[in-house]
N, C-alpha and C. Protein backbone atom coordinates (compact mmCIF):
# COMPACT_ATOMS: atom_id res chain seq x y z
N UNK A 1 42.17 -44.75 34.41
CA UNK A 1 41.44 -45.55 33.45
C UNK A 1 42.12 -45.42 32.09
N UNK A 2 42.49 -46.12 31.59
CA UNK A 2 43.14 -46.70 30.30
C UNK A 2 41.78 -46.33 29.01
N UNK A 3 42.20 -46.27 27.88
CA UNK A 3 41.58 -46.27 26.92
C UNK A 3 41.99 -47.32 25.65
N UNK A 4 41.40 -48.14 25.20
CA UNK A 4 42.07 -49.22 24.04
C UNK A 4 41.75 -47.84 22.86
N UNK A 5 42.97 -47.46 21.94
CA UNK A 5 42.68 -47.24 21.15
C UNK A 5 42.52 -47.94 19.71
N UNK A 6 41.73 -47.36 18.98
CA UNK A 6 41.30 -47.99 17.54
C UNK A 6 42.68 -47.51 16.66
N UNK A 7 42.31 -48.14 15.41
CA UNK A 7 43.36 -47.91 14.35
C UNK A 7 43.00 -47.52 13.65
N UNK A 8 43.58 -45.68 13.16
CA UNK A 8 43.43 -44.96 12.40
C UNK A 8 44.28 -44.79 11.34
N UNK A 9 43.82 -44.55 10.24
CA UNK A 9 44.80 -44.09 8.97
C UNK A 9 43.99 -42.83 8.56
N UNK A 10 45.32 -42.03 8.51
CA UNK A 10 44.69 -40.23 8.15
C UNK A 10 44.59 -40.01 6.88
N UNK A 11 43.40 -39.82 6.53
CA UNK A 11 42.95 -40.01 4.76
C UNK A 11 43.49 -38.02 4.25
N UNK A 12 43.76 -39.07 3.17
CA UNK A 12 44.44 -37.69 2.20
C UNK A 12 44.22 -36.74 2.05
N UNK A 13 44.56 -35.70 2.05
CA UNK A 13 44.15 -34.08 1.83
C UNK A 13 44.27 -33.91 0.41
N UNK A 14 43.02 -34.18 -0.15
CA UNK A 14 42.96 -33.77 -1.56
C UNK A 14 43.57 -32.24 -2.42
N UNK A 15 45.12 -32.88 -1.92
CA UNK A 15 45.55 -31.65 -2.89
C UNK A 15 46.46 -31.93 -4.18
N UNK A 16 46.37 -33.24 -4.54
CA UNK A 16 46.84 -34.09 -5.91
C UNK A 16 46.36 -33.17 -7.05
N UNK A 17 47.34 -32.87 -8.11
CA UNK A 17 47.44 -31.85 -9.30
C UNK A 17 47.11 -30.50 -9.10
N UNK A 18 47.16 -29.62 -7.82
CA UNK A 18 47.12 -28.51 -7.71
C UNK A 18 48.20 -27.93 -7.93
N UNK A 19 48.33 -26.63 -8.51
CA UNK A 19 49.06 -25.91 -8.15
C UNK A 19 49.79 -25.40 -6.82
N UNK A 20 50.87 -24.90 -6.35
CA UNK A 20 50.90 -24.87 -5.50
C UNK A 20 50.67 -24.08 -4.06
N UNK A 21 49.71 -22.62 -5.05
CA UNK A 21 49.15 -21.98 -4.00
C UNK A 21 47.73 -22.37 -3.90
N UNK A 22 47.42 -22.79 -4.85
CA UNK A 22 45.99 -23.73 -4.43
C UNK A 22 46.03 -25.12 -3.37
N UNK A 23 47.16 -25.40 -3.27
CA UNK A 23 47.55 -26.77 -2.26
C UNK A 23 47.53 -26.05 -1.13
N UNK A 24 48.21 -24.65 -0.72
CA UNK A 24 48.08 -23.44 0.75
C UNK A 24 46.77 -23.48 0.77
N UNK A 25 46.17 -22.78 -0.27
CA UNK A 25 44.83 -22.90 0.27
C UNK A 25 44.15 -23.93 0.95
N UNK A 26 44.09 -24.88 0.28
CA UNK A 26 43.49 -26.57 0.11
C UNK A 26 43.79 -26.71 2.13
N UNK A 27 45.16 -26.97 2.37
CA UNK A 27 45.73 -27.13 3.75
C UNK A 27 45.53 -26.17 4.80
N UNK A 28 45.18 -25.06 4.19
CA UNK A 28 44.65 -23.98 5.34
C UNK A 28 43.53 -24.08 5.40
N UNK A 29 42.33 -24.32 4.81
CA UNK A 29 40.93 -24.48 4.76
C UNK A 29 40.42 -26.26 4.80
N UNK A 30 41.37 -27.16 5.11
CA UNK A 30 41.05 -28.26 5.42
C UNK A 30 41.37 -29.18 6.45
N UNK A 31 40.33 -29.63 7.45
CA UNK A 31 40.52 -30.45 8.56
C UNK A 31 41.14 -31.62 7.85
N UNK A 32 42.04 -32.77 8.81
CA UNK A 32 42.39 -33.56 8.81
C UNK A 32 41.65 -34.33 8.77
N UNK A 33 41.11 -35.28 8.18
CA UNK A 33 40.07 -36.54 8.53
C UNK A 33 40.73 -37.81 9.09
N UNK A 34 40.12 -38.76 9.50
CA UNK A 34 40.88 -39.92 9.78
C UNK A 34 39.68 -40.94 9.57
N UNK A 35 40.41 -42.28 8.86
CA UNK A 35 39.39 -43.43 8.94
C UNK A 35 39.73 -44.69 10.03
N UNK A 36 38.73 -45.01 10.52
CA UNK A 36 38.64 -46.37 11.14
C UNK A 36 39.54 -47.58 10.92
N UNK A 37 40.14 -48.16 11.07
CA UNK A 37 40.84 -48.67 10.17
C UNK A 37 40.39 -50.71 10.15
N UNK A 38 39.76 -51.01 11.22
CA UNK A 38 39.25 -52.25 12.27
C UNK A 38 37.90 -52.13 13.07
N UNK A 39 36.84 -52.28 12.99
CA UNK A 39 35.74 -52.34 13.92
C UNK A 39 36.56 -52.13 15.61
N UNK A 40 35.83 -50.66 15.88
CA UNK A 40 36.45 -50.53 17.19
C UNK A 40 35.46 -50.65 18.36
N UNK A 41 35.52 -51.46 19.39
CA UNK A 41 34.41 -51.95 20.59
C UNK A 41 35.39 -51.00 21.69
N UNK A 42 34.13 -50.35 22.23
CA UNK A 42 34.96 -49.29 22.91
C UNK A 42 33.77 -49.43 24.27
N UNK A 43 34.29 -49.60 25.34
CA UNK A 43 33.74 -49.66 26.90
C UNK A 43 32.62 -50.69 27.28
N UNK A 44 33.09 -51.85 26.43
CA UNK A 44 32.70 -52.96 26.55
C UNK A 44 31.28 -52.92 25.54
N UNK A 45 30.74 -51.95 24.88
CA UNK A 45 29.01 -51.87 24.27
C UNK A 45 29.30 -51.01 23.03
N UNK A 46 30.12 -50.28 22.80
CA UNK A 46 29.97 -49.31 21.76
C UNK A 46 30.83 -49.87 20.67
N UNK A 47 30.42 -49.70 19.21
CA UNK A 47 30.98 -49.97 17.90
C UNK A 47 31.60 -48.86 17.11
N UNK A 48 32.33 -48.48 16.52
CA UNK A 48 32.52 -47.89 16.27
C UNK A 48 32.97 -48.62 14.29
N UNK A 49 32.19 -48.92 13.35
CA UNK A 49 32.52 -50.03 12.28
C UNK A 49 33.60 -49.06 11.62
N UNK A 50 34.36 -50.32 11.15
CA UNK A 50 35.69 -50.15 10.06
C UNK A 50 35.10 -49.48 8.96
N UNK A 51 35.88 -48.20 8.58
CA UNK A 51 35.95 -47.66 7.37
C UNK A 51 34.97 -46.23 7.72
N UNK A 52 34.71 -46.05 9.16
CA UNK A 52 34.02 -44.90 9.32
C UNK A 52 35.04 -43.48 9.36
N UNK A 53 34.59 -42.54 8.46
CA UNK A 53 35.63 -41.15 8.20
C UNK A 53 35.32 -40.09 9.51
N UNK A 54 35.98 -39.38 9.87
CA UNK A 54 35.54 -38.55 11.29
C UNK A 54 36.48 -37.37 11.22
N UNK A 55 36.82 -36.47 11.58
CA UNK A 55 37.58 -35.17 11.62
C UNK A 55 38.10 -34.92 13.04
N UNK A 56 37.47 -35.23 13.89
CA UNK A 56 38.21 -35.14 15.28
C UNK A 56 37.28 -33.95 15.58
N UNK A 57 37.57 -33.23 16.94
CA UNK A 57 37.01 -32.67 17.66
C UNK A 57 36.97 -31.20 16.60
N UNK A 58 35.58 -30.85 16.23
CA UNK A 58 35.51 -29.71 15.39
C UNK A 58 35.49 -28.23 16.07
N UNK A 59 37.24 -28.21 16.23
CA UNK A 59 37.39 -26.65 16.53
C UNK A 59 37.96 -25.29 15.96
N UNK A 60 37.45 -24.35 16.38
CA UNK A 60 38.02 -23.55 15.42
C UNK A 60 39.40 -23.03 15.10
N UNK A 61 39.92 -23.07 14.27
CA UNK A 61 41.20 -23.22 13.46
C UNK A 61 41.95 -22.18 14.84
N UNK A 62 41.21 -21.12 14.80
CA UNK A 62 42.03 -20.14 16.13
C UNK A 62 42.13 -20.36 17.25
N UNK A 63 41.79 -21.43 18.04
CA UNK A 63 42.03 -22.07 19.23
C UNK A 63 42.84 -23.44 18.85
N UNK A 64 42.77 -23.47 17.74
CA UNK A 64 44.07 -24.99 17.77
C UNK A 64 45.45 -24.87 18.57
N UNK A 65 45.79 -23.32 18.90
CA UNK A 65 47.30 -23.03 19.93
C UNK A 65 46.76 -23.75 21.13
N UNK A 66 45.71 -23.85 21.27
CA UNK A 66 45.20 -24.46 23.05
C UNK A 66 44.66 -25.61 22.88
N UNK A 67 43.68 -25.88 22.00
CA UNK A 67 43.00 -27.53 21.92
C UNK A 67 43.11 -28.03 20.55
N UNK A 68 43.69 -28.79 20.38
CA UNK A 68 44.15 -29.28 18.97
C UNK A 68 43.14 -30.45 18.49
N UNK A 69 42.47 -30.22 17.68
CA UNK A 69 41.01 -30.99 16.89
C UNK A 69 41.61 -32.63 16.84
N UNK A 70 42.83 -32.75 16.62
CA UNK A 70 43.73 -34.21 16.77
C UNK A 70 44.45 -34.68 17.82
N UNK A 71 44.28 -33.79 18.97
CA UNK A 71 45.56 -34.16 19.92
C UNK A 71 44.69 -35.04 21.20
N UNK A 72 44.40 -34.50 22.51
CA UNK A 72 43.61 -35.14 23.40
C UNK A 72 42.07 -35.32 23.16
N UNK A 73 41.51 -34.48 22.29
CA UNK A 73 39.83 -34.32 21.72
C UNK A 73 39.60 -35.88 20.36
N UNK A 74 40.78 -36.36 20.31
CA UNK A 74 40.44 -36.90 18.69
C UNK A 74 39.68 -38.51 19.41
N UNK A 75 39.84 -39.17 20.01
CA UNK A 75 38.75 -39.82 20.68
C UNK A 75 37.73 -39.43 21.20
N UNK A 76 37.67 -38.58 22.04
CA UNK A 76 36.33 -37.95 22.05
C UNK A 76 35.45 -37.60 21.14
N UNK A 77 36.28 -37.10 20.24
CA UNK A 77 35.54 -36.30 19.00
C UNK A 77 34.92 -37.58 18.14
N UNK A 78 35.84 -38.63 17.96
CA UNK A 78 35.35 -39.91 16.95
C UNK A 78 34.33 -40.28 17.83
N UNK A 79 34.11 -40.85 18.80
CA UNK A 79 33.25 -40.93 19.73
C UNK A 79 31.28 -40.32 19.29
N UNK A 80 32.04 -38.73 19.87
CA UNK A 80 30.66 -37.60 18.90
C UNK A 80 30.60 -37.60 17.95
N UNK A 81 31.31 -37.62 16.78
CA UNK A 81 31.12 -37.99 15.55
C UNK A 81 30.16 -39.07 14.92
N UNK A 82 30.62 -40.12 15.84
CA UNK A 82 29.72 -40.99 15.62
C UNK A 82 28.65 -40.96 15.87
N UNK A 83 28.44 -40.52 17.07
CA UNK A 83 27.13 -40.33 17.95
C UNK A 83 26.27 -39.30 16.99
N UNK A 84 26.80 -38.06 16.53
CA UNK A 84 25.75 -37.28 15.77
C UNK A 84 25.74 -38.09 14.57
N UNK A 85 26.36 -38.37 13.62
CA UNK A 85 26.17 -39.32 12.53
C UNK A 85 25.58 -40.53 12.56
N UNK A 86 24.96 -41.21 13.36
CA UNK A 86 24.23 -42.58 13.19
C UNK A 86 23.55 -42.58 14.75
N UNK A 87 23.48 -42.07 15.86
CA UNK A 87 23.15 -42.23 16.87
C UNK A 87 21.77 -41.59 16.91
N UNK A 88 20.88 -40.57 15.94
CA UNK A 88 19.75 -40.80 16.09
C UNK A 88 18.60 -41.19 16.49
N UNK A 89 19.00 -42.89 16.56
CA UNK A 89 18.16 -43.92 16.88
C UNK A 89 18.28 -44.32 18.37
N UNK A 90 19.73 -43.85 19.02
CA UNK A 90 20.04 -44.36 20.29
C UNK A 90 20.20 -43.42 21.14
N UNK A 91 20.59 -42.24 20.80
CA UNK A 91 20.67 -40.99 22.09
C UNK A 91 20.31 -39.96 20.81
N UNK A 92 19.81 -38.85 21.71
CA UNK A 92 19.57 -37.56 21.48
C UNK A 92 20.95 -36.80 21.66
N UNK A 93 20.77 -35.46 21.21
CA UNK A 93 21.57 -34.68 20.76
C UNK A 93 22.46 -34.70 22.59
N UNK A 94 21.42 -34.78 23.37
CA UNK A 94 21.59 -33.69 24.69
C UNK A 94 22.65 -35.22 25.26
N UNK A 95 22.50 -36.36 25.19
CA UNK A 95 22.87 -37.16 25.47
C UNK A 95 24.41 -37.47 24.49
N UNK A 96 24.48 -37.25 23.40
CA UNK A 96 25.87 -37.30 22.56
C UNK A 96 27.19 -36.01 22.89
N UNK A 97 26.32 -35.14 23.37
CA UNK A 97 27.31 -33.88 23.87
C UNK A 97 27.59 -34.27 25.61
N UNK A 98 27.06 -34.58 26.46
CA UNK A 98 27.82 -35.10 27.51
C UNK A 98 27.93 -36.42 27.47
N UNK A 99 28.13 -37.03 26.84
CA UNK A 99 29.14 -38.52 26.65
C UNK A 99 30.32 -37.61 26.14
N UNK A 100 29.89 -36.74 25.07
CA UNK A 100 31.37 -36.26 24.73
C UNK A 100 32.25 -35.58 25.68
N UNK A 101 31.43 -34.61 26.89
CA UNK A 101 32.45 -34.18 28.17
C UNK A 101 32.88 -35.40 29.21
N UNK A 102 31.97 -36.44 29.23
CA UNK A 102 32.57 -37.43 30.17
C UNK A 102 33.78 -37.74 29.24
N UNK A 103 33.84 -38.39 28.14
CA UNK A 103 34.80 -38.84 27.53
C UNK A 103 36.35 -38.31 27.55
N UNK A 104 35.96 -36.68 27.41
CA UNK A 104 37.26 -35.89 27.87
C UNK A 104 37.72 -35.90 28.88
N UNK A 105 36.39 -35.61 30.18
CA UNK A 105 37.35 -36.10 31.10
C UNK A 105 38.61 -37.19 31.66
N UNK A 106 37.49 -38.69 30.78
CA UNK A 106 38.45 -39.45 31.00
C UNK A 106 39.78 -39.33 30.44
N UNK A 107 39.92 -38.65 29.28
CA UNK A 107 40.62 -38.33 28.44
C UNK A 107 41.98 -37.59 29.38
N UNK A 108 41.64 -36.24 29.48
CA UNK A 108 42.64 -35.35 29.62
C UNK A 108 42.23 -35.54 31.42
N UNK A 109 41.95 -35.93 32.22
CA UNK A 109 41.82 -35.89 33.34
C UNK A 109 41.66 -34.50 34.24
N UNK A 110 41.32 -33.88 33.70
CA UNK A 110 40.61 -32.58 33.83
C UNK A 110 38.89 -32.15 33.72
N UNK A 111 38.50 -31.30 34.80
CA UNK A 111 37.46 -30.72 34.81
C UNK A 111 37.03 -29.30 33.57
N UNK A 112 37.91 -28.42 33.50
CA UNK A 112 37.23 -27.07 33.02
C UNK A 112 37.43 -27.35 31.11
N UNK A 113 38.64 -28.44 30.85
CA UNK A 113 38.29 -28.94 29.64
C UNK A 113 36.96 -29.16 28.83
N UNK A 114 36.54 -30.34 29.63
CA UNK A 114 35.69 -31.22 29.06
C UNK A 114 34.40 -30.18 29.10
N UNK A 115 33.99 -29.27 30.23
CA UNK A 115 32.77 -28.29 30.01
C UNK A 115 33.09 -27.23 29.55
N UNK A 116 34.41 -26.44 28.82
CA UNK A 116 34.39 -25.63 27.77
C UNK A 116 34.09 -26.39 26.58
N UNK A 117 34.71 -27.86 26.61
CA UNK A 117 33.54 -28.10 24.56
C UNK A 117 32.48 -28.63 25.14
N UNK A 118 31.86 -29.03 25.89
CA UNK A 118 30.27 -28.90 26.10
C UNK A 118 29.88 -27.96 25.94
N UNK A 119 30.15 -26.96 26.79
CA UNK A 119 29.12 -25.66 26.02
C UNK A 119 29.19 -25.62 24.59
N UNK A 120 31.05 -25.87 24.00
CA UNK A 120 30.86 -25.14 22.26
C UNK A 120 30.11 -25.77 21.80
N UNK A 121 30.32 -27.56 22.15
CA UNK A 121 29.40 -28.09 21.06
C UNK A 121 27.17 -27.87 21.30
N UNK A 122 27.26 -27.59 22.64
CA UNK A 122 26.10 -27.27 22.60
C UNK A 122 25.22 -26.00 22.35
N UNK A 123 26.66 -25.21 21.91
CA UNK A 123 25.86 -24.33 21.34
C UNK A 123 26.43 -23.62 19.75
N UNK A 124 27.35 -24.83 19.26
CA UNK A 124 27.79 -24.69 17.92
C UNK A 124 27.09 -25.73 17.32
N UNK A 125 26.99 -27.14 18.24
CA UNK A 125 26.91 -28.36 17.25
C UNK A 125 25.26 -28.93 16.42
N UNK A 126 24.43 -27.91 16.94
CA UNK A 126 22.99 -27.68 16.43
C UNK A 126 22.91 -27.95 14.72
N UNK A 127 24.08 -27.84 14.41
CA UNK A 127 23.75 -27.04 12.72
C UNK A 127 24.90 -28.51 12.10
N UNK A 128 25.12 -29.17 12.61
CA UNK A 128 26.18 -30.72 11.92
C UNK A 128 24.70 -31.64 12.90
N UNK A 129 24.40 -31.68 13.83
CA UNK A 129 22.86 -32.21 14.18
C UNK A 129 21.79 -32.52 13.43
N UNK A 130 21.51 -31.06 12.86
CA UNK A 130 20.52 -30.57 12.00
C UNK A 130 20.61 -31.45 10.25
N UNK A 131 22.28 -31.29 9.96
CA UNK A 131 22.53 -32.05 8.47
C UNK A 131 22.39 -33.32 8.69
N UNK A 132 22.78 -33.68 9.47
CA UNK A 132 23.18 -35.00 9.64
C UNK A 132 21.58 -35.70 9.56
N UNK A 133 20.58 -34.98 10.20
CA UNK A 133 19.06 -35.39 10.53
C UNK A 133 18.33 -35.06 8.83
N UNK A 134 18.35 -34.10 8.55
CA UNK A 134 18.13 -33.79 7.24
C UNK A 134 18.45 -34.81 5.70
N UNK A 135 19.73 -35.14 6.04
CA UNK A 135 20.55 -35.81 5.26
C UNK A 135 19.85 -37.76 5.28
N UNK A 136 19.53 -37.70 6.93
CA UNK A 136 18.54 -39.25 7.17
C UNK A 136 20.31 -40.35 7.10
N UNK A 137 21.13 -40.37 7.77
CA UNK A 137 22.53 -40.91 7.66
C UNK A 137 22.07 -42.27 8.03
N UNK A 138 22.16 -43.23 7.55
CA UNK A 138 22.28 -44.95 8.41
C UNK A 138 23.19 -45.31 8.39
N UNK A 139 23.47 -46.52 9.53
CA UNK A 139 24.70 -46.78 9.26
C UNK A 139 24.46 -48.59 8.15
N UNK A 140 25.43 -48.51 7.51
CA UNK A 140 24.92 -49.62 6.39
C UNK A 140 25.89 -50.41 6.67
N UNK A 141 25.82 -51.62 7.76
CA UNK A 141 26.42 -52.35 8.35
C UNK A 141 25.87 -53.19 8.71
């Protein structure tokens, strides 16, 4: 199974007029983001609107030697991203974390992948859930 991908542009790492051990810092303590770049229709029903910001699969900096937050996870992850940020209204939490392991599977075509970040995110992703619900996010589209 094929995947159409969307068009991303990787938004800037705000490290303009730093010094330059404050720019180390800045790049060691900051995920990559990426924006939308085109309204993306993904498996014939899902939207994904132009100009939405996302980070990719949120992992921890010390497992990036094995799963890289940008490499096979960064569709998946835009995917969940979205889903915890505006999906509220359409799936529950329990429902956005296995779309996100089916997704990997399709992804990396592997089994023990896709249910090691199910568990993380189901038992890390409570607390970006929680803001995101707190915060009341719409999508203004």
């Amino acid at each position: 199974m094929s995947i159409e991908m969307p068009i991303l542009r990787p938004v800037p790492i705000p490290t303009k007029g730093l010094g330059f051990w404050q720019r180390i810092k800045v790049w060691r303590r900051t995920t990559r983001k990426w924006e939308v770049m085109e309204d993306w229709h993904y498996n014939g029903f899902d939207l994904i609107p132009k100009g939405f910001i996302f980070d990719g699969a949120s992992i921890p900096r010390c497992l990036w030697w094995f799963l890289s937050p940008v490499g096979l996870l960064l569709i998946p992850g835009l995917i969940h991203d979205f889903d915890y940020r505006y999906g509220k209204d359409l799936v529950d939490r329990l429902v956005a974390d296995k779309t996100f392991r089916g997704e990997i599977r399709i992804v990396t075509g592997t089994t023990i992948i896709p249910w090691i970040a199910y568990f993380a995110v189901r038992i890390g992703g409570w607390k970006a859930w929680k803001e995101h619900r707190k915060n009341d996010t719409k999508l203004d589209t």
